[in-house]
Protein backbone atom coordinates (compact mmCIF):
# COMPACT_ATOMS: atom_id res chain seq x y z
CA UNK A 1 18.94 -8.13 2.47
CA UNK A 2 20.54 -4.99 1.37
CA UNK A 3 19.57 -3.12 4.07
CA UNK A 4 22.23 -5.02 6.48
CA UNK A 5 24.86 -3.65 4.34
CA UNK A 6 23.35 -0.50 4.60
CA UNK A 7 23.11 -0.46 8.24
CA UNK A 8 27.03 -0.89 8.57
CA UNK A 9 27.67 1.82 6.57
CA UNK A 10 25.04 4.45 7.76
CA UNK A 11 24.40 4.44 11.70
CA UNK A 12 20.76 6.01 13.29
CA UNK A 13 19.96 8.15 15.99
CA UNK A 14 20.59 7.03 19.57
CA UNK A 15 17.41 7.96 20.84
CA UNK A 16 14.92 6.57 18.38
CA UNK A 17 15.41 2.71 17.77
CA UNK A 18 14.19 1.08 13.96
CA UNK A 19 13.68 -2.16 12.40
CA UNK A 20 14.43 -0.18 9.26
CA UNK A 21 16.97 2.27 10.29
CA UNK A 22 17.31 6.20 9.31
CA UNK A 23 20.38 6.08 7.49
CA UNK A 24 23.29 8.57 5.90
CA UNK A 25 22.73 8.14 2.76
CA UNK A 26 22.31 10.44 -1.11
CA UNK A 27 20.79 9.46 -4.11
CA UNK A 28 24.06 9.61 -5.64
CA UNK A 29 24.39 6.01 -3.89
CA UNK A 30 21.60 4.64 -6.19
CA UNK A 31 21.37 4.62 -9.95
CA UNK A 32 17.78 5.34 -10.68
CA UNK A 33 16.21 2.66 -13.20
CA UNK A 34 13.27 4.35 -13.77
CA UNK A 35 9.39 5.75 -12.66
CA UNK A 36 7.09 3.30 -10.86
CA UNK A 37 4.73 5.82 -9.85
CA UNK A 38 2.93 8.97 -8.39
CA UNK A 39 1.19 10.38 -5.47
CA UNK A 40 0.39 13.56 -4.24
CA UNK A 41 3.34 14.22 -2.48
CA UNK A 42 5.55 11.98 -4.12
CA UNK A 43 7.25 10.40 -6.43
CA UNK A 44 8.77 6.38 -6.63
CA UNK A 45 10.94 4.81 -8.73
CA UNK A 46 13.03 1.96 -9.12
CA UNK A 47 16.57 2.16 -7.52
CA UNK A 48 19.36 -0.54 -7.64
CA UNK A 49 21.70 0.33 -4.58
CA UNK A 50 25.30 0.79 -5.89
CA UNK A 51 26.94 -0.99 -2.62
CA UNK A 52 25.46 -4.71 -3.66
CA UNK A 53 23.41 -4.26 -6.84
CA UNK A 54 19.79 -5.16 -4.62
CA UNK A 55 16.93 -3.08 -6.41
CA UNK A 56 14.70 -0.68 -4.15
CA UNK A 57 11.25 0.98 -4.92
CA UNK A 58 12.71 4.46 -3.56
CA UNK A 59 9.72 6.66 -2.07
CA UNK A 60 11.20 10.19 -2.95
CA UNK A 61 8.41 13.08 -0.63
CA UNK A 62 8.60 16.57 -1.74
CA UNK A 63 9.19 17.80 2.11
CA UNK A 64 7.89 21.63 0.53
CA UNK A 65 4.59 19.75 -0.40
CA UNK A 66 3.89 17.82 3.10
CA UNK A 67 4.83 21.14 4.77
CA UNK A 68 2.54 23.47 2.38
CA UNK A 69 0.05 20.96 2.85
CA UNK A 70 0.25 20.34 6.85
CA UNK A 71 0.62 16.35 6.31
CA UNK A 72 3.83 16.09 8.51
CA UNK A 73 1.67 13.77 10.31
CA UNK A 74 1.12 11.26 7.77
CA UNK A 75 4.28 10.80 6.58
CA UNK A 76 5.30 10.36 9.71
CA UNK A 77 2.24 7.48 10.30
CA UNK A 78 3.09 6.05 7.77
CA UNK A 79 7.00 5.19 8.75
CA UNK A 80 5.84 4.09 12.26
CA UNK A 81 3.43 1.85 10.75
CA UNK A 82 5.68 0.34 8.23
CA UNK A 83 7.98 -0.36 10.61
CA UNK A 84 6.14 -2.52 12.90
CA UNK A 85 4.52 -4.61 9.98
CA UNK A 86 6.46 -7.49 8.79
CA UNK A 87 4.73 -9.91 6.78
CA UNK A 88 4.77 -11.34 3.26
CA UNK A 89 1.72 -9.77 2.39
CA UNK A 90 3.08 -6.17 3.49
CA UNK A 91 5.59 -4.21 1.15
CA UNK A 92 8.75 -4.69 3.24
CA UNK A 93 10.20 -0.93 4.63
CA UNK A 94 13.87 -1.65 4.42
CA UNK A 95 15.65 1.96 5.16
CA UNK A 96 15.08 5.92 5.25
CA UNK A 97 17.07 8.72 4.51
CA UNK A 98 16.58 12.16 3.63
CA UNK A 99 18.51 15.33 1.98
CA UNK A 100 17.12 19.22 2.27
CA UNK A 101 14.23 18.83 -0.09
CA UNK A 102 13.15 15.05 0.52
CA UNK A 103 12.54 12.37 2.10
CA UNK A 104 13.42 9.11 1.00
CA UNK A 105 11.35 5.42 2.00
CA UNK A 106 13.26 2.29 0.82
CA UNK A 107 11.17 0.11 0.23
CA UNK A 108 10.28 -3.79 -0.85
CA UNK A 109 10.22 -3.69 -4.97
CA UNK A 110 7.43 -5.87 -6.50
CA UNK A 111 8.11 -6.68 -10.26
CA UNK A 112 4.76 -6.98 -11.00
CA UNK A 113 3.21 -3.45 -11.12
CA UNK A 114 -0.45 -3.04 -9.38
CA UNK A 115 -3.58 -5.35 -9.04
CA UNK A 116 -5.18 -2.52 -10.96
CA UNK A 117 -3.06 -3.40 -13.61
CA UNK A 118 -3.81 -6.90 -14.20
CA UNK A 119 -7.38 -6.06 -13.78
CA UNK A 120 -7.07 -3.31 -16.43
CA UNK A 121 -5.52 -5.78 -18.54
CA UNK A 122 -7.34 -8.95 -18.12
CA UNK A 123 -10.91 -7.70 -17.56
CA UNK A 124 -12.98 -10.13 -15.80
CA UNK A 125 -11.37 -12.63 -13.89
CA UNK A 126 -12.16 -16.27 -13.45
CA UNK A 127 -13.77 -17.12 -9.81
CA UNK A 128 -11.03 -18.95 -9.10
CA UNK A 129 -8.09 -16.42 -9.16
CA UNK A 130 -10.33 -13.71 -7.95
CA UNK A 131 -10.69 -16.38 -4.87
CA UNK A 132 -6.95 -16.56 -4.13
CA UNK A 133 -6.29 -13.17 -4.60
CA UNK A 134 -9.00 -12.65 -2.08
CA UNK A 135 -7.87 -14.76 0.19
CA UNK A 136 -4.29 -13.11 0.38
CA UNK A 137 -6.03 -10.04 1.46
CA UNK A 138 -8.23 -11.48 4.13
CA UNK A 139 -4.96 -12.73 5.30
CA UNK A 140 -3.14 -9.55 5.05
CA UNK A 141 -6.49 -7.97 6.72
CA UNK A 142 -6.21 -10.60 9.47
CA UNK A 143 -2.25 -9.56 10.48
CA UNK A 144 -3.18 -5.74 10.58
CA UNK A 145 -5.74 -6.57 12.82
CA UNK A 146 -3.21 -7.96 14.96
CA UNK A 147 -1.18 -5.10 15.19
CA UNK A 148 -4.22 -3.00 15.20
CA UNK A 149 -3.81 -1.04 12.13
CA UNK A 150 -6.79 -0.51 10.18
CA UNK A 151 -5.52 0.42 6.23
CA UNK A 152 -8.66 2.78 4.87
CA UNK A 153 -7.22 3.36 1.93
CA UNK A 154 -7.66 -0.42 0.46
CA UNK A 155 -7.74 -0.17 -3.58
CA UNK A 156 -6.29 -2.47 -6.40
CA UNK A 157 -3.80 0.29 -6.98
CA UNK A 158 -2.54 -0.03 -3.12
CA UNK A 159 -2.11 -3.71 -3.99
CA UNK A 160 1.17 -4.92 -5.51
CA UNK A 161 2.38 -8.40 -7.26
CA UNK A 162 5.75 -9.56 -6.18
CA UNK A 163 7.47 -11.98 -8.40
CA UNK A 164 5.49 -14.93 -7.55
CA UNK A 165 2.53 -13.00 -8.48
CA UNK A 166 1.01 -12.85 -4.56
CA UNK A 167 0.18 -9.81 -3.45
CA UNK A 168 1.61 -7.04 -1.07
CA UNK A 169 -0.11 -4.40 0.20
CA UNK A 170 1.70 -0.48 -0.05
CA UNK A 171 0.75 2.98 1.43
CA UNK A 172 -0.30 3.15 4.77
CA UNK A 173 -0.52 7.10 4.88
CA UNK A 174 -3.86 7.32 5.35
CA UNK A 175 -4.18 3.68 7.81
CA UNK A 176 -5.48 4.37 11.56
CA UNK A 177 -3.05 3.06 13.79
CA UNK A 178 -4.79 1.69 16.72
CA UNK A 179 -1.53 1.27 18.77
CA UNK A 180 -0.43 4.94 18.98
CA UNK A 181 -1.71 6.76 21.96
CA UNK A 182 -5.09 9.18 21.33
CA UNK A 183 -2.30 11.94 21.56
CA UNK A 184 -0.05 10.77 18.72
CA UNK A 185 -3.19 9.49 16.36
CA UNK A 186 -4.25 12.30 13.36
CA UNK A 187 -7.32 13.83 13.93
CA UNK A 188 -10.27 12.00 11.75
CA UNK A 189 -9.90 15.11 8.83
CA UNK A 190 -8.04 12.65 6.48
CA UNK A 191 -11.00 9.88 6.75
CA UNK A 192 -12.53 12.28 3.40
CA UNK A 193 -9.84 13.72 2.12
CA UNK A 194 -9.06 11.10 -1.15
CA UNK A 195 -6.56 10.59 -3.36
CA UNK A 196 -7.40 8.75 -6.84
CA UNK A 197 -10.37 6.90 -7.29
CA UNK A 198 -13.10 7.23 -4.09
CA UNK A 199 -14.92 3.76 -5.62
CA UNK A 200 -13.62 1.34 -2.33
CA UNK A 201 -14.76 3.57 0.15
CA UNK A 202 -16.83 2.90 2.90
CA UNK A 203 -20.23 5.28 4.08
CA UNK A 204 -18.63 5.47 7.84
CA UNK A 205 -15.72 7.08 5.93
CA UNK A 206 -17.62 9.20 3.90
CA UNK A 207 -19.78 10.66 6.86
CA UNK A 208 -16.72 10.87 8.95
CA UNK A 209 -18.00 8.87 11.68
CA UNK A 210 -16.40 6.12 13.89
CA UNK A 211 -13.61 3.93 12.13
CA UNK A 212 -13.40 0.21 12.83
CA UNK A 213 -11.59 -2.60 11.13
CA UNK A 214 -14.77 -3.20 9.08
CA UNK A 215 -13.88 -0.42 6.80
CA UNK A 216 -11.52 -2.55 5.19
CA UNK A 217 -13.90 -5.36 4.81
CA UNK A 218 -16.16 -2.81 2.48
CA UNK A 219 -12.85 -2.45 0.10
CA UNK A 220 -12.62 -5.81 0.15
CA UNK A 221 -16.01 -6.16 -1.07
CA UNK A 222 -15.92 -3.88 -3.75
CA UNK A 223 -12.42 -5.08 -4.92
CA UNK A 224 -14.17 -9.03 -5.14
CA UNK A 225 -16.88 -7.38 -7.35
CA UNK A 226 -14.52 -5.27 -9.73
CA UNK A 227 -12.49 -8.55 -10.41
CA UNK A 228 -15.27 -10.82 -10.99
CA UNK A 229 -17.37 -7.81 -12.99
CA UNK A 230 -14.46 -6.10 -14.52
CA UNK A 231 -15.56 -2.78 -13.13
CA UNK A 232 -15.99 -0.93 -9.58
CA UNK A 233 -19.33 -1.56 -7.67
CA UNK A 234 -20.24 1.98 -7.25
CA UNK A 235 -18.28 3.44 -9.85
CA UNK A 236 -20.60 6.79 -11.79
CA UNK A 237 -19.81 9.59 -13.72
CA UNK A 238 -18.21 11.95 -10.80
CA UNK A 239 -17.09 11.38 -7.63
CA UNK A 240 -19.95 13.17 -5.99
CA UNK A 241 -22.42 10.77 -7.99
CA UNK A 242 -20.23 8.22 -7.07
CA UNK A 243 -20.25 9.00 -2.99
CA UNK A 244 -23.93 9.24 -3.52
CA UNK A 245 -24.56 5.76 -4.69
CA UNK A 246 -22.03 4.46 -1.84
CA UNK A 247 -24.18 6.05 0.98
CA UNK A 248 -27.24 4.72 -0.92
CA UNK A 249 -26.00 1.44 -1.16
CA UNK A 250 -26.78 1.42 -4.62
CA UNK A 251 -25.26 -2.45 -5.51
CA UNK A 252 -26.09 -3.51 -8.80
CA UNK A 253 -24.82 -7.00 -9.82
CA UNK A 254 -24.79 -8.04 -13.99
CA UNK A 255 -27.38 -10.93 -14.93
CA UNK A 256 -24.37 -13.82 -15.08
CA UNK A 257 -22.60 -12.82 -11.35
CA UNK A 258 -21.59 -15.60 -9.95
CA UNK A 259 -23.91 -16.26 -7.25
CA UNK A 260 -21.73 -17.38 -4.34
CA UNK A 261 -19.70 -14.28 -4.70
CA UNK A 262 -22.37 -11.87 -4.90
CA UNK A 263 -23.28 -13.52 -1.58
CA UNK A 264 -19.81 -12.79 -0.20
CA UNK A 265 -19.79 -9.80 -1.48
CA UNK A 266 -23.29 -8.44 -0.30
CA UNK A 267 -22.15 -10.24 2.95
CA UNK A 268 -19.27 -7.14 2.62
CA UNK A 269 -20.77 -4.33 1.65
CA UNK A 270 -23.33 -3.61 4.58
CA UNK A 271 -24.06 -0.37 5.20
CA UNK A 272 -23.64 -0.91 9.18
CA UNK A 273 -20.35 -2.14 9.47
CA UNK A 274 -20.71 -4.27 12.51
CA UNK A 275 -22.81 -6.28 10.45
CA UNK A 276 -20.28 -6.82 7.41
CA UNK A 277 -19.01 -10.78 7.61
CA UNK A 278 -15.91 -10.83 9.50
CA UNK A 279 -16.14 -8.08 11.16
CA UNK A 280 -16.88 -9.91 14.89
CA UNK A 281 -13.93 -12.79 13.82
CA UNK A 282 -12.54 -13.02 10.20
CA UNK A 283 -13.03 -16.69 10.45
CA UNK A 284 -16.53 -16.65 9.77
CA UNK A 285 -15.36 -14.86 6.78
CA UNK A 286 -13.02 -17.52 5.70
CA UNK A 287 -15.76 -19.78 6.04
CA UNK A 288 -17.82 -18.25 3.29
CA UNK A 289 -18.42 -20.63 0.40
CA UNK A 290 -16.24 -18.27 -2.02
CA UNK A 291 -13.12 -19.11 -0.41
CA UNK A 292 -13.90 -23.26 -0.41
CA UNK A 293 -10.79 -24.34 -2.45
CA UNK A 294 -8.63 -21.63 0.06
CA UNK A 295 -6.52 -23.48 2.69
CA UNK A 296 -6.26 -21.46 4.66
CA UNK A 297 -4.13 -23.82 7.39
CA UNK A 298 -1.42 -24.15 4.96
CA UNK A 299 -1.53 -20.72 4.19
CA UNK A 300 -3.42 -18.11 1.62
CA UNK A 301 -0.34 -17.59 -0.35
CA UNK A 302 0.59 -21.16 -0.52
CA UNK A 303 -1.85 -21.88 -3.96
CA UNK A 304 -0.13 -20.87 -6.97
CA UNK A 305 -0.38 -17.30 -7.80
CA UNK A 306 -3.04 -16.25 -10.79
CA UNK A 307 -1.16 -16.08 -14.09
CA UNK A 308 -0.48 -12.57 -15.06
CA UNK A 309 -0.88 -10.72 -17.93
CA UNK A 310 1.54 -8.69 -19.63
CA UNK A 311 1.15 -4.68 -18.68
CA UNK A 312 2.80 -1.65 -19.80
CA UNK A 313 5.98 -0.12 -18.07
CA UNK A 314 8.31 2.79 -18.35
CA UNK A 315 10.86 1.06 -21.00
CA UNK A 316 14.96 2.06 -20.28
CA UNK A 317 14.79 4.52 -23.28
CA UNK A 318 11.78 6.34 -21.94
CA UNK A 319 13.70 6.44 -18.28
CA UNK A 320 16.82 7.69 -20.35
CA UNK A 321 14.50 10.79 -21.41
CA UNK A 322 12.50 11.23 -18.18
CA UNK A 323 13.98 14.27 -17.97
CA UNK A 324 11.89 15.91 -14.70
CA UNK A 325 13.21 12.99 -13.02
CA UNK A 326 17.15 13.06 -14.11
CA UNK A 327 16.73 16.92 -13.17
CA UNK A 328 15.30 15.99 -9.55
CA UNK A 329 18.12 13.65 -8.75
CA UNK A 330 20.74 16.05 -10.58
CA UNK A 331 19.25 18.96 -8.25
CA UNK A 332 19.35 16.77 -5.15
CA UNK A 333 21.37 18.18 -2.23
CA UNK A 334 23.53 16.13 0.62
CA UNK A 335 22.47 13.93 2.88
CA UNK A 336 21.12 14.70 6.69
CA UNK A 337 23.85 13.99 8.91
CA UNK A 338 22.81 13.01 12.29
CA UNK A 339 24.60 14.38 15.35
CA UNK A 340 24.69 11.05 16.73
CA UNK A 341 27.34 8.51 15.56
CA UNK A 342 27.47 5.16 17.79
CA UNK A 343 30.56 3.69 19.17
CA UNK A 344 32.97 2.35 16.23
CA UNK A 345 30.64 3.27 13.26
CA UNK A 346 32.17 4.34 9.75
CA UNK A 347 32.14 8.27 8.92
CA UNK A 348 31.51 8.83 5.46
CA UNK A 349 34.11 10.75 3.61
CA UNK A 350 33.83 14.46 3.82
């Protein structure tokens, strides 16, 4: 991977140790391909590293807007976080760097755009690709669990299609981490602050109470239901209507749902979530009729991947005249340099 060539050129501090390492590096060592997409604080695009040619989705945050808006903490969650996860179902944190105004996350780059995309495109799915898709998250789901993250933020958009078309799950700003002493954890202010859509959240997050794994098993629930019904579960005409009919449990399922998921899926979305399946042992979710065809010995992600359909993308010509983001990258200062430099490592020309 690129990052190995980027560790021997760009060394890390001596007193914090990474599996993706802070490194010395500027934009100017990228050329930028074009936008992949927005947050709140940030911006990604699509990077090819100029060393080897390897292509990068390149999280650029605004450090004015985390400071402004007192989310130091999250960003930094979200690096610890990555870094401990390794798994094919994860987006892949290869490298960080940062410059006066930003900070930079390299990260895995999926081809394939969002799960929100294909579902935008394609409408309903059939059962069957709605099944494996599924699957891959119940098996993503069941490695955070053993590194005791719990995600809370679990959406099609926070779902990404590599080039195989399996998924990878991305942003892990607002995710609990389980493992981090009660000193280092956030406080539980973030569990109602949203970004986007509020349609996959659970009532436990809404009222702010305790957090457990099973608040991903409600996303999951809801996500099942939009692919198989082509729309969100609790989706209304404001998010305030749409909170209501979450804490109400207000589940509606069309005439034709397919019975065995609607099962599954009001097996999910319980309103006390030590009662959602899976939430004791996600084997008795596996179990579930839904995911019969699943095998789940050899693997979730070892079934073909659902075809995909064809989805709409910044083109080279609209990159060429994304002018906000040529005049971000043309603004961009130097690199960080750190004070430490270990034994025989390269300096970079001055």
């Amino acid at each position: 991977m690129a990052t190995q060539t980027c560790v021997q050129n760009a060394p890390q501090r001596e007193e914090e140790t990474y599996h993706a390492p802070k490194l010395q590096l500027t934009v100017a060592d990228f050329d930028v391909l074009r936008r992949l997409g927005e947050g709140s604080f940030s911006t990604v695009i699509l990077a090819r590293y100029r060393a080897d040619g390897r292509e990068y989705a390149v999280k650029m945050i605004n450090k004015s807007l985390v400071v402004r808006n007192k989310v130091i903490d999250y960003i930094r969650n979200e690096r610890t976080i990555l870094d401990r996860l390794h798994h094919p179902g994860v987006a892949e944190l290869h490298f960080t760097f940062q410059d006066a105004d930003s900070l930079y996350m390299g990260l895995e780059y999926c081809p394939n755009g969002e799960l929100y995309g294909q579902l935008e495109a394609r409408g309903k799915l059939p059962r069957a690709d709605a099944a494996q898709w599924a699957a891959e998250v119940v098996d993503i789901l069941g490695y955070l669990r053993s590194k005791e993250v719990i995600h809370r933020d679990l959406k099609p958009e926070n779902l990404l299609i590599d080039a195989a078309g399996h998924l990878k799950l991305i942003d892990f700003g607002s995710a609990k981490a389980l493992f981090m002493p009660p000193t280092v954890r956030r406080s539980g202010n973030r569990a109602t602050s949203f970004v986007g859509t509020a349609e996959y959240v659970s009532p436990e997050v809404l009222n702010n109470t305790g957090i457990s794994y099973a608040a991903d098993l409600w996303a999951l629930g809801c996500i099942i239901y939009q692919m198989l019904a082509g729309r969100p579960p609790f989706k209304a005409a404001s998010e305030y209507l749409t909170f209501q009919r979450i804490t109400a449990r207000d589940l509606e399922f069309p005439e034709d749902f397919d019975p065995t998921a609607r099962h599954l899926i009001d097996a999910l979305v319980q309103e006390d979530p030590a009662a959602r399946l899976g939430a004791a042992d996600l084997s008795d979710l596996r179990a579930h009729p839904f995911f019969a065809a699943v095998d789940w010995a050899a693997g979730a992600r070892a079934a073909p991947a659902p075809a995909l359909a064809p989805v709409a993308r910044q083109t080279e010509e609209e990159a060429a005249l994304d002018w906000e983001l040529s005049s971000i990258f043309r603004a961009s200062s130097g690199p960080v340099y750190y004070e430490y430099l270990p034994a025989g490592a390269p300096q970079r020309a001055s």
